[in-house]
C-alpha atoms as a PDB file:
ATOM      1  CA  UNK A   1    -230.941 -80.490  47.886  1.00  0.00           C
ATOM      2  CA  UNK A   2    -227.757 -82.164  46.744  1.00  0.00           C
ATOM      3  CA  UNK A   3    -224.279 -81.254  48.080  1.00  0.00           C
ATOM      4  CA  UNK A   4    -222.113 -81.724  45.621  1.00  0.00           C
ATOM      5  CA  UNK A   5    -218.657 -81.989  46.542  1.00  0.00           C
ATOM      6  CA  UNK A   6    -215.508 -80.950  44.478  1.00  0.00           C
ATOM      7  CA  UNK A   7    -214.050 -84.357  43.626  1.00  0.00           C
ATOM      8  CA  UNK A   8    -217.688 -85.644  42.471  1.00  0.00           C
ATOM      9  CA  UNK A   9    -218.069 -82.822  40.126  1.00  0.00           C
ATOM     10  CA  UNK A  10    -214.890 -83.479  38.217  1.00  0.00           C
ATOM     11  CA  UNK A  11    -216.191 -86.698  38.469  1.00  0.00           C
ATOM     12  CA  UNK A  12    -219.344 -86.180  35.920  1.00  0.00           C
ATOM     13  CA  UNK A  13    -217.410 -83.824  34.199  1.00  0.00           C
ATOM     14  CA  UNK A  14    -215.601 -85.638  31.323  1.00  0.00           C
ATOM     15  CA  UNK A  15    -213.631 -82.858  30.072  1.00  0.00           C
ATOM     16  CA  UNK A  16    -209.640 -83.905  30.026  1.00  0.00           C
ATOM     17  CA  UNK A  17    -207.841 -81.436  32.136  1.00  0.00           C
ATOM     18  CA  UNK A  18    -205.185 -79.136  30.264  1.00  0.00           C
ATOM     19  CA  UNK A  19    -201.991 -78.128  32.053  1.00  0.00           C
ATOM     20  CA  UNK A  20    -201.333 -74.311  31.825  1.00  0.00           C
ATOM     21  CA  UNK A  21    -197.789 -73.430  31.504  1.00  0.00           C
ATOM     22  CA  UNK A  22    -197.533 -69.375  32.467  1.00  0.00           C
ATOM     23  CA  UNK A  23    -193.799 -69.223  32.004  1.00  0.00           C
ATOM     24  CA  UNK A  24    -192.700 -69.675  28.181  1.00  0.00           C
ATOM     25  CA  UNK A  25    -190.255 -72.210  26.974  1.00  0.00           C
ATOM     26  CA  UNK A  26    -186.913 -71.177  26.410  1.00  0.00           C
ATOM     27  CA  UNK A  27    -185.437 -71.711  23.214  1.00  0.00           C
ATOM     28  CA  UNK A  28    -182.202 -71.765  24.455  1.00  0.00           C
ATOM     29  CA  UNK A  29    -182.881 -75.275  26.268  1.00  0.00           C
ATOM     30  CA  UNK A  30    -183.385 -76.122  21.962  1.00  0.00           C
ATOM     31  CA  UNK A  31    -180.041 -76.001  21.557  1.00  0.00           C
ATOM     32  CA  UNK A  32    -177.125 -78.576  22.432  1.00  0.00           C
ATOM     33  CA  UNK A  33    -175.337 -76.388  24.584  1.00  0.00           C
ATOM     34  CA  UNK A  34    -178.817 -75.735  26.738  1.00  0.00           C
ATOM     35  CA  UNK A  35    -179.745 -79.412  26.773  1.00  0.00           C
ATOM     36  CA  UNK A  36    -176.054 -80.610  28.415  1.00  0.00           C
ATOM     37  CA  UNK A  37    -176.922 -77.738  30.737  1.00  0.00           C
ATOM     38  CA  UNK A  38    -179.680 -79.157  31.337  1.00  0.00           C
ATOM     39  CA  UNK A  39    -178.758 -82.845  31.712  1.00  0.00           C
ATOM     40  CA  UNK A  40    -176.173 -82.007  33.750  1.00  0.00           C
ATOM     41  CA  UNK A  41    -178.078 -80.076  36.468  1.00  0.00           C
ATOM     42  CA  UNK A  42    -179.681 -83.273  36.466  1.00  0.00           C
ATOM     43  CA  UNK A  43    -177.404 -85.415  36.727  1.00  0.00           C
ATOM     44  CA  UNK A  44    -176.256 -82.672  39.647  1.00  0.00           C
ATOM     45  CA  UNK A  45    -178.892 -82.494  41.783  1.00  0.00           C
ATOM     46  CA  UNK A  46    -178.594 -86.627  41.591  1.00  0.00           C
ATOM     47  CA  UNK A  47    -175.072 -86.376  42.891  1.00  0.00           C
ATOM     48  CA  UNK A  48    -175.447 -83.779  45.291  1.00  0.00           C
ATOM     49  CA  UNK A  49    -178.247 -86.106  46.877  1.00  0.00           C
ATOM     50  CA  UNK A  50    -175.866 -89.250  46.860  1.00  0.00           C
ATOM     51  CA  UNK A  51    -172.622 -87.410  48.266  1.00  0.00           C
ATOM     52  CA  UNK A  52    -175.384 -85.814  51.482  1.00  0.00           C
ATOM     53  CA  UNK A  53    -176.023 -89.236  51.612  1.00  0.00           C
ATOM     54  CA  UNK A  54    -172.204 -90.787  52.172  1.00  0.00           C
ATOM     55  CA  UNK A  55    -172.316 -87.792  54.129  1.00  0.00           C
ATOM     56  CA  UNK A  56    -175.050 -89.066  56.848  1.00  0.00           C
ATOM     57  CA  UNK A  57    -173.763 -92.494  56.562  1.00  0.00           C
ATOM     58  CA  UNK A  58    -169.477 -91.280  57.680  1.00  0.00           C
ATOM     59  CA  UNK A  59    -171.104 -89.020  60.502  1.00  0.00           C
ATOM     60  CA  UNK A  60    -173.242 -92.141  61.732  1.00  0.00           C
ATOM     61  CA  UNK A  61    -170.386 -94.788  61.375  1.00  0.00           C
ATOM     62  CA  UNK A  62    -168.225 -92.140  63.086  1.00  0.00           C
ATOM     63  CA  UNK A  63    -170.092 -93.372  66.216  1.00  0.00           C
ATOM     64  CA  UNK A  64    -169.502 -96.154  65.850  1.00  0.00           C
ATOM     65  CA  UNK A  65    -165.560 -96.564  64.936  1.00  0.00           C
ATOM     66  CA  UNK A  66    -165.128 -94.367  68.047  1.00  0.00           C
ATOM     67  CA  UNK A  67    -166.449 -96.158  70.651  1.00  0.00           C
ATOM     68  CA  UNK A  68    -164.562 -99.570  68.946  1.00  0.00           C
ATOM     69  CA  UNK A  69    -161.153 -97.101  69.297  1.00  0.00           C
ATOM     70  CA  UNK A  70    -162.368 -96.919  72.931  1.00  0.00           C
ATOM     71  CA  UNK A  71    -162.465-100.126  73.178  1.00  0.00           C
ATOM     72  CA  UNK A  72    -159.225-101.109  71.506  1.00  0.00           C
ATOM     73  CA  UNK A  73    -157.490 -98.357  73.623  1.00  0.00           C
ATOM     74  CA  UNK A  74    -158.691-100.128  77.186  1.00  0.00           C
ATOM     75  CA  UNK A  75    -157.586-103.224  76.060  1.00  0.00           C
ATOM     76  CA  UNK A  76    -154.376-102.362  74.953  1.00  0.00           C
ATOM     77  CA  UNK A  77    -154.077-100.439  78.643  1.00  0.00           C
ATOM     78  CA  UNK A  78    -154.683-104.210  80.306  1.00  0.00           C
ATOM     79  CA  UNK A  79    -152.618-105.825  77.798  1.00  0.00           C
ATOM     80  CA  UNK A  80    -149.860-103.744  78.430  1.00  0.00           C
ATOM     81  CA  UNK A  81    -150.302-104.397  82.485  1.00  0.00           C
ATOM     82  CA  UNK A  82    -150.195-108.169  81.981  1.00  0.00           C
ATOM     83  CA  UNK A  83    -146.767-107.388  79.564  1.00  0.00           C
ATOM     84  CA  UNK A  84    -145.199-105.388  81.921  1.00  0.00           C
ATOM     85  CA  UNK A  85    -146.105-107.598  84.831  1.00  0.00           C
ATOM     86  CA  UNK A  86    -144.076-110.353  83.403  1.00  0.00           C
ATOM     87  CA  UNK A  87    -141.243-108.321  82.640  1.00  0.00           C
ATOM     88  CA  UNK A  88    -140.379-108.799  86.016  1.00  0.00           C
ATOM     89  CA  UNK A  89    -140.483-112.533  86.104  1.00  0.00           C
ATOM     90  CA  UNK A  90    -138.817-112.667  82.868  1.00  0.00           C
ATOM     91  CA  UNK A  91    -135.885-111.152  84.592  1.00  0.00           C
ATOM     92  CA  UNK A  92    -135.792-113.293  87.732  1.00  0.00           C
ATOM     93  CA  UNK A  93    -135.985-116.568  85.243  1.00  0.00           C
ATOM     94  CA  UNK A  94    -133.002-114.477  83.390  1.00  0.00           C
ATOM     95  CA  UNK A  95    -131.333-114.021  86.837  1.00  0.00           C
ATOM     96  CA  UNK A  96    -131.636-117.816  87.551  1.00  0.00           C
ATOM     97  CA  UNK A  97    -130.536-119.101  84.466  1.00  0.00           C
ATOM     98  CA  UNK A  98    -127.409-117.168  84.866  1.00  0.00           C
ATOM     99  CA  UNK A  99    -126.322-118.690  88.215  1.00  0.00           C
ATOM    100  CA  UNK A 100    -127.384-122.022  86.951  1.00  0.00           C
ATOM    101  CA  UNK A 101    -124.742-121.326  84.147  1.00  0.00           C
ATOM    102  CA  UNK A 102    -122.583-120.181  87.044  1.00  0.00           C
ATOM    103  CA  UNK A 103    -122.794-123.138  89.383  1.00  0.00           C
ATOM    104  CA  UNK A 104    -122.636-125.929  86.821  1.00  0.00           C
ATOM    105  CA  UNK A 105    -119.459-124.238  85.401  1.00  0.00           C
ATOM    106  CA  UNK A 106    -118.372-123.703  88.781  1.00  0.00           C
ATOM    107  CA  UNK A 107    -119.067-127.890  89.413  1.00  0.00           C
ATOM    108  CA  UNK A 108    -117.373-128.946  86.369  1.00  0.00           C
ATOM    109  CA  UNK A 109    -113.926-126.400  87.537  1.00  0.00           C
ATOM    110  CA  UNK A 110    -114.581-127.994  91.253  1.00  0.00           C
ATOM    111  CA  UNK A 111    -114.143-131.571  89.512  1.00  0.00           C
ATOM    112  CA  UNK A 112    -111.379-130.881  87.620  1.00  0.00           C
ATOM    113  CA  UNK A 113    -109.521-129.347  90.813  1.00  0.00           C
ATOM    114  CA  UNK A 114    -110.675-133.112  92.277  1.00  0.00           C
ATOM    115  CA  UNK A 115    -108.873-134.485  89.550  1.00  0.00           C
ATOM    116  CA  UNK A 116    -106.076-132.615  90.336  1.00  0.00           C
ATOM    117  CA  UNK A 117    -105.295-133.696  93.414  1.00  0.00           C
ATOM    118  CA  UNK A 118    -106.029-137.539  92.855  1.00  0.00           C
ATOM    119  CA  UNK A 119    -103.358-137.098  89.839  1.00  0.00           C
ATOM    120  CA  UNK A 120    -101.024-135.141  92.153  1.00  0.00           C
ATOM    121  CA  UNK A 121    -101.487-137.846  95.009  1.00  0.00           C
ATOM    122  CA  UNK A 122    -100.608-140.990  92.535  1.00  0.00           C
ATOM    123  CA  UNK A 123     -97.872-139.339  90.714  1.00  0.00           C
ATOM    124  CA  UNK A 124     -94.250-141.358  91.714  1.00  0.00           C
ATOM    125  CA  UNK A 125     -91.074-139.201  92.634  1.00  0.00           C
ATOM    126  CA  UNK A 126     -89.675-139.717  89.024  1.00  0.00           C
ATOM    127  CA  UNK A 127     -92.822-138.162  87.223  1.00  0.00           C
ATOM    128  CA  UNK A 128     -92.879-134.633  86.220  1.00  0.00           C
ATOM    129  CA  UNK A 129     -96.056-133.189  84.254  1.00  0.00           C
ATOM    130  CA  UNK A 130     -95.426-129.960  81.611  1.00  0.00           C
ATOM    131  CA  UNK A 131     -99.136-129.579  80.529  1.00  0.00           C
ATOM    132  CA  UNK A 132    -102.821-130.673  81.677  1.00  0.00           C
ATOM    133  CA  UNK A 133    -105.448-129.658  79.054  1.00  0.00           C
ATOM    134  CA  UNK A 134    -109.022-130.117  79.309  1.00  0.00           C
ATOM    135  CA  UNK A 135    -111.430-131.396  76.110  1.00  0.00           C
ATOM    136  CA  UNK A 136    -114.980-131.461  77.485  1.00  0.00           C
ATOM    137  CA  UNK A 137    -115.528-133.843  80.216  1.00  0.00           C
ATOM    138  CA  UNK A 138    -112.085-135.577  79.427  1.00  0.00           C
ATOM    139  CA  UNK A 139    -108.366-133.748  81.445  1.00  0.00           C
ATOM    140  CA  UNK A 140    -105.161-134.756  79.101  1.00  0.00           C
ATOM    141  CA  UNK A 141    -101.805-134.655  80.824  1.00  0.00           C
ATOM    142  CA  UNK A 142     -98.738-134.912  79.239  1.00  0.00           C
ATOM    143  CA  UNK A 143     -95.221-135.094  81.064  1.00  0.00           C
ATOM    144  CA  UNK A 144     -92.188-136.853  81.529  1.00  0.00           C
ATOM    145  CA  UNK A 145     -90.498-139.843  83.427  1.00  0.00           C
ATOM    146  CA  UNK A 146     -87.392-141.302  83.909  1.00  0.00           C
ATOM    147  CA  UNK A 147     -88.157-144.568  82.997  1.00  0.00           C
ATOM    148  CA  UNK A 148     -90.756-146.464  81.361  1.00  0.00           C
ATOM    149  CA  UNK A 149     -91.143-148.228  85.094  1.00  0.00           C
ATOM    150  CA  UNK A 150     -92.377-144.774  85.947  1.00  0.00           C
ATOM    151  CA  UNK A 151     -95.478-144.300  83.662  1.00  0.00           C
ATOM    152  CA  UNK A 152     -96.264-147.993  84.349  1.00  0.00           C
ATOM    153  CA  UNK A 153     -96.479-147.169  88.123  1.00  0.00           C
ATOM    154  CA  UNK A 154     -98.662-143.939  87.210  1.00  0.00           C
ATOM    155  CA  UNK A 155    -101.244-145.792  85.107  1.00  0.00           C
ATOM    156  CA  UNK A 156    -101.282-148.319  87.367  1.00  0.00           C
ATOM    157  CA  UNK A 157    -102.172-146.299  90.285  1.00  0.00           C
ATOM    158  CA  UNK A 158    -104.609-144.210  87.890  1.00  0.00           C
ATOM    159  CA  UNK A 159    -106.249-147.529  87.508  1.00  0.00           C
ATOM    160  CA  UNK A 160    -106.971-148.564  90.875  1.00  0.00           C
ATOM    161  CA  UNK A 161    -108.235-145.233  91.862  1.00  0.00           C
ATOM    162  CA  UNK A 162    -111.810-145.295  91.855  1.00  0.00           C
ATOM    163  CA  UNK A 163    -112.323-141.397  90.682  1.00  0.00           C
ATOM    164  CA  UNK A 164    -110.975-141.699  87.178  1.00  0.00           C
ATOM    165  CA  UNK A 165    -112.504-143.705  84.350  1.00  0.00           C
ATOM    166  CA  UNK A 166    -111.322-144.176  80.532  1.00  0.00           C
ATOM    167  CA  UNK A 167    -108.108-144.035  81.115  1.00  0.00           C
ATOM    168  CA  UNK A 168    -106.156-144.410  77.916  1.00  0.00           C
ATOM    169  CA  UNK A 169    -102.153-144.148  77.120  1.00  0.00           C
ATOM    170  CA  UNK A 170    -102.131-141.795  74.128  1.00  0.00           C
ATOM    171  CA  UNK A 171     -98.177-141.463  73.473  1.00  0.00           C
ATOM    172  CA  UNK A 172     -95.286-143.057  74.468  1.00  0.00           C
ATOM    173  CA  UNK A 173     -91.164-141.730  73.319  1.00  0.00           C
ATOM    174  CA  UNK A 174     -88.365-141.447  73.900  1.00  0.00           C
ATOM    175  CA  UNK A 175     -86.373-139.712  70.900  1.00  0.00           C
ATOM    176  CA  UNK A 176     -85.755-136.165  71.903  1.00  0.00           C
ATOM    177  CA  UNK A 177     -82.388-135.613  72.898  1.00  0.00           C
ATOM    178  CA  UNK A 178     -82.998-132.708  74.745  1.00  0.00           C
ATOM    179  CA  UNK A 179     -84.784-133.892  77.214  1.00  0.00           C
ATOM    180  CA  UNK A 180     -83.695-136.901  79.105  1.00  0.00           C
ATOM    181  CA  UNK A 181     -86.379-139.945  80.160  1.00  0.00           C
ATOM    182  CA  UNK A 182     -89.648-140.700  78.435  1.00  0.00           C
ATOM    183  CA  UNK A 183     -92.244-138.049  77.107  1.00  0.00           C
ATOM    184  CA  UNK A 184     -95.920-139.205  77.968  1.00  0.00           C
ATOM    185  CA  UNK A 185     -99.400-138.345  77.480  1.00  0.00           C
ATOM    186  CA  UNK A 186    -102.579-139.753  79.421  1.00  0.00           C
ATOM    187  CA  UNK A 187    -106.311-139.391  78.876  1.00  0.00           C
ATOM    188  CA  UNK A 188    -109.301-139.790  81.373  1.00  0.00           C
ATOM    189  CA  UNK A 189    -112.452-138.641  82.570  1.00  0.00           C
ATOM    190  CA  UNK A 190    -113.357-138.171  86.357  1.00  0.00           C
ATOM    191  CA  UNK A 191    -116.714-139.071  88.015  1.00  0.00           C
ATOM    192  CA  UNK A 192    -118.550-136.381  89.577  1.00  0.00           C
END
Protein backbone atom coordinates (compact mmCIF):
# COMPACT_ATOMS: atom_id res chain seq x y z
CA UNK A 1 0.00 0.00 0.00
CA UNK A 2 1.33 3.33 -1.17
CA UNK A 3 0.24 6.70 0.32
CA UNK A 4 0.36 8.94 -2.11
CA UNK A 5 0.41 12.39 -1.12
CA UNK A 6 -1.02 15.49 -3.02
CA UNK A 7 2.19 17.24 -4.07
CA UNK A 8 3.67 13.74 -5.41
CA UNK A 9 0.73 13.18 -7.56
CA UNK A 10 0.99 16.44 -9.42
CA UNK A 11 4.31 15.40 -9.43
CA UNK A 12 3.86 12.27 -12.02
CA UNK A 13 1.24 14.04 -13.52
CA UNK A 14 2.69 16.05 -16.47
CA UNK A 15 -0.32 17.82 -17.47
CA UNK A 16 0.40 21.88 -17.48
CA UNK A 17 -2.05 23.43 -15.15
CA UNK A 18 -4.68 25.92 -16.79
CA UNK A 19 -5.81 28.99 -14.85
CA UNK A 20 -9.67 29.33 -14.79
CA UNK A 21 -10.86 32.80 -14.95
CA UNK A 22 -14.84 32.70 -13.70
CA UNK A 23 -15.32 36.42 -14.05
CA UNK A 24 -15.24 37.64 -17.86
CA UNK A 25 -13.00 40.30 -19.18
CA UNK A 26 -14.33 43.56 -19.58
CA UNK A 27 -14.15 45.14 -22.77
CA UNK A 28 -14.27 48.34 -21.45
CA UNK A 29 -10.59 47.92 -19.90
CA UNK A 30 -10.02 47.57 -24.27
CA UNK A 31 -10.44 50.90 -24.57
CA UNK A 32 -8.05 54.00 -23.81
CA UNK A 33 -10.21 55.56 -21.46
CA UNK A 34 -10.43 51.99 -19.36
CA UNK A 35 -6.69 51.37 -19.61
CA UNK A 36 -5.68 55.11 -17.95
CA UNK A 37 -8.30 53.96 -15.46
CA UNK A 38 -6.62 51.32 -15.04
CA UNK A 39 -3.00 52.53 -14.90
CA UNK A 40 -3.89 54.99 -12.74
CA UNK A 41 -5.47 52.88 -9.94
CA UNK A 42 -2.16 51.54 -10.21
CA UNK A 43 -0.19 53.98 -10.04
CA UNK A 44 -2.80 54.84 -6.90
CA UNK A 45 -2.61 52.16 -4.83
CA UNK A 46 1.46 52.79 -5.31
CA UNK A 47 1.02 56.26 -3.90
CA UNK A 48 -1.36 55.62 -1.33
CA UNK A 49 1.30 52.99 0.01
CA UNK A 50 4.23 55.62 -0.17
CA UNK A 51 2.24 58.67 1.45
CA UNK A 52 1.11 55.72 4.70
CA UNK A 53 4.57 55.36 4.57
CA UNK A 54 5.85 59.28 5.12
CA UNK A 55 3.02 58.88 7.28
CA UNK A 56 4.70 56.20 9.83
CA UNK A 57 7.99 57.77 9.34
CA UNK A 58 6.52 61.92 10.65
CA UNK A 59 4.61 60.06 13.58
CA UNK A 60 7.97 58.15 14.53
CA UNK A 61 10.35 61.22 14.06
CA UNK A 62 7.67 63.13 16.02
CA UNK A 63 9.27 61.30 19.00
CA UNK A 64 11.96 62.12 18.46
CA UNK A 65 11.98 66.10 17.62
CA UNK A 66 9.99 66.29 20.89
CA UNK A 67 12.07 65.06 23.32
CA UNK A 68 15.18 67.26 21.43
CA UNK A 69 12.48 70.45 22.05
CA UNK A 70 12.66 69.15 25.65
CA UNK A 71 15.87 69.31 25.67
CA UNK A 72 16.47 72.65 24.02
CA UNK A 73 13.75 74.11 26.37
CA UNK A 74 15.86 72.98 29.77
CA UNK A 75 18.77 74.36 28.46
CA UNK A 76 17.58 77.51 27.50
CA UNK A 77 15.91 77.57 31.32
CA UNK A 78 19.83 77.24 32.70
CA UNK A 79 21.09 79.49 30.14
CA UNK A 80 18.84 82.05 30.99
CA UNK A 81 19.82 81.58 34.98
CA UNK A 82 23.53 82.00 34.21
CA UNK A 83 22.30 85.41 31.95
CA UNK A 84 20.36 86.76 34.48
CA UNK A 85 22.84 85.97 37.20
CA UNK A 86 25.31 88.25 35.64
CA UNK A 87 23.01 90.92 35.10
CA UNK A 88 23.66 91.75 38.45
CA UNK A 89 27.39 91.95 38.28
CA UNK A 90 27.15 93.69 35.08
CA UNK A 91 25.54 96.45 36.99
CA UNK A 92 27.88 96.65 39.97
CA UNK A 93 30.98 96.78 37.25
CA UNK A 94 28.52 99.62 35.63
CA UNK A 95 28.19 101.17 39.15
CA UNK A 96 32.04 101.17 39.58
CA UNK A 97 33.00 102.43 36.45
CA UNK A 98 30.86 105.38 37.06
CA UNK A 99 32.53 106.52 40.33
CA UNK A 100 35.83 105.76 38.80
CA UNK A 101 34.73 108.40 36.13
CA UNK A 102 33.63 110.39 39.15
CA UNK A 103 36.75 110.37 41.27
CA UNK A 104 39.33 110.81 38.53
CA UNK A 105 37.29 113.87 37.31
CA UNK A 106 36.92 114.84 40.75
CA UNK A 107 41.18 114.48 41.07
CA UNK A 108 41.87 116.31 38.00
CA UNK A 109 39.15 119.52 39.44
CA UNK A 110 41.06 118.92 43.01
CA UNK A 111 44.45 119.68 41.04
CA UNK A 112 43.41 122.42 39.27
CA UNK A 113 41.97 124.08 42.62
CA UNK A 114 45.91 123.20 43.78
CA UNK A 115 46.93 125.17 41.01
CA UNK A 116 44.90 127.79 42.00
CA UNK A 117 46.14 128.59 45.02
CA UNK A 118 49.98 128.18 44.17
CA UNK A 119 49.11 130.87 41.26
CA UNK A 120 47.14 132.99 43.77
CA UNK A 121 50.08 132.69 46.42
CA UNK A 122 52.95 133.87 43.75
CA UNK A 123 50.96 136.50 42.13
CA UNK A 124 52.75 140.26 43.08
CA UNK A 125 50.42 143.23 44.23
CA UNK A 126 50.56 144.74 40.63
CA UNK A 127 49.13 141.51 38.86
CA UNK A 128 45.56 141.19 38.11
CA UNK A 129 44.23 137.95 36.17
CA UNK A 130 40.78 138.37 33.78
CA UNK A 131 40.62 134.66 32.62
CA UNK A 132 42.09 131.05 33.59
CA UNK A 133 41.10 128.41 30.98
CA UNK A 134 41.86 124.88 31.10
CA UNK A 135 43.09 122.65 27.76
CA UNK A 136 43.54 119.09 29.03
CA UNK A 137 46.15 118.68 31.57
CA UNK A 138 47.54 122.27 30.76
CA UNK A 139 45.57 125.78 33.00
CA UNK A 140 46.15 129.11 30.67
CA UNK A 141 45.90 132.41 32.49
CA UNK A 142 45.80 135.52 30.97
CA UNK A 143 45.83 139.00 32.87
CA UNK A 144 47.37 142.16 33.29
CA UNK A 145 50.35 144.05 35.02
CA UNK A 146 51.58 147.25 35.48
CA UNK A 147 54.82 146.77 34.32
CA UNK A 148 56.80 144.37 32.49
CA UNK A 149 58.85 144.05 36.08
CA UNK A 150 55.58 142.52 37.14
CA UNK A 151 55.19 139.44 34.81
CA UNK A 152 58.98 138.95 35.21
CA UNK A 153 58.45 138.59 39.03
CA UNK A 154 55.34 136.17 38.29
CA UNK A 155 57.24 133.79 35.99
CA UNK A 156 59.92 133.91 38.07
CA UNK A 157 58.19 132.80 41.09
CA UNK A 158 56.14 130.25 38.79
CA UNK A 159 59.54 128.89 38.13
CA UNK A 160 60.87 128.19 41.39
CA UNK A 161 57.73 126.64 42.58
CA UNK A 162 58.08 123.08 42.47
CA UNK A 163 54.16 122.27 41.56
CA UNK A 164 54.10 123.71 38.08
CA UNK A 165 56.01 122.41 35.08
CA UNK A 166 56.11 123.71 31.27
CA UNK A 167 55.75 126.89 31.95
CA UNK A 168 55.74 128.93 28.79
CA UNK A 169 55.10 132.92 28.12
CA UNK A 170 52.54 132.81 25.30
CA UNK A 171 51.85 136.73 24.78
CA UNK A 172 53.27 139.73 25.73
CA UNK A 173 51.54 143.75 24.79
CA UNK A 174 51.08 146.50 25.47
CA UNK A 175 48.98 148.41 22.65
CA UNK A 176 45.48 148.71 23.92
CA UNK A 177 44.73 152.00 25.04
CA UNK A 178 42.02 151.12 27.07
CA UNK A 179 43.52 149.38 29.40
CA UNK A 180 46.56 150.67 31.10
CA UNK A 181 49.88 148.23 31.87
CA UNK A 182 50.77 145.07 30.01
CA UNK A 183 48.24 142.29 28.80
CA UNK A 184 49.75 138.71 29.48
CA UNK A 185 49.14 135.18 28.96
CA UNK A 186 50.93 132.08 30.71
CA UNK A 187 50.83 128.35 30.09
CA UNK A 188 51.65 125.35 32.47
CA UNK A 189 50.84 122.09 33.66
CA UNK A 190 50.72 121.07 37.45
CA UNK A 191 52.01 117.76 38.95
CA UNK A 192 49.59 115.68 40.65
Amino acid sequence: MVAMYPSCRGAMNTKPVQSINLLPKDPFLDTPVGRLLSWSSAVGKHLIIFTEFIVILSIASRFKLDRDLTDLNATLVQKSAIVSSYGTMEQDVRAIQQKTTFLSQTEKQGSIVRALDVVSSKIPRNVYLKTIQQKGAQLQIAGIANSADDIALLVTTLQKSPQIEKLSVSQVRNDDEKEMGYQFILSFEVKS
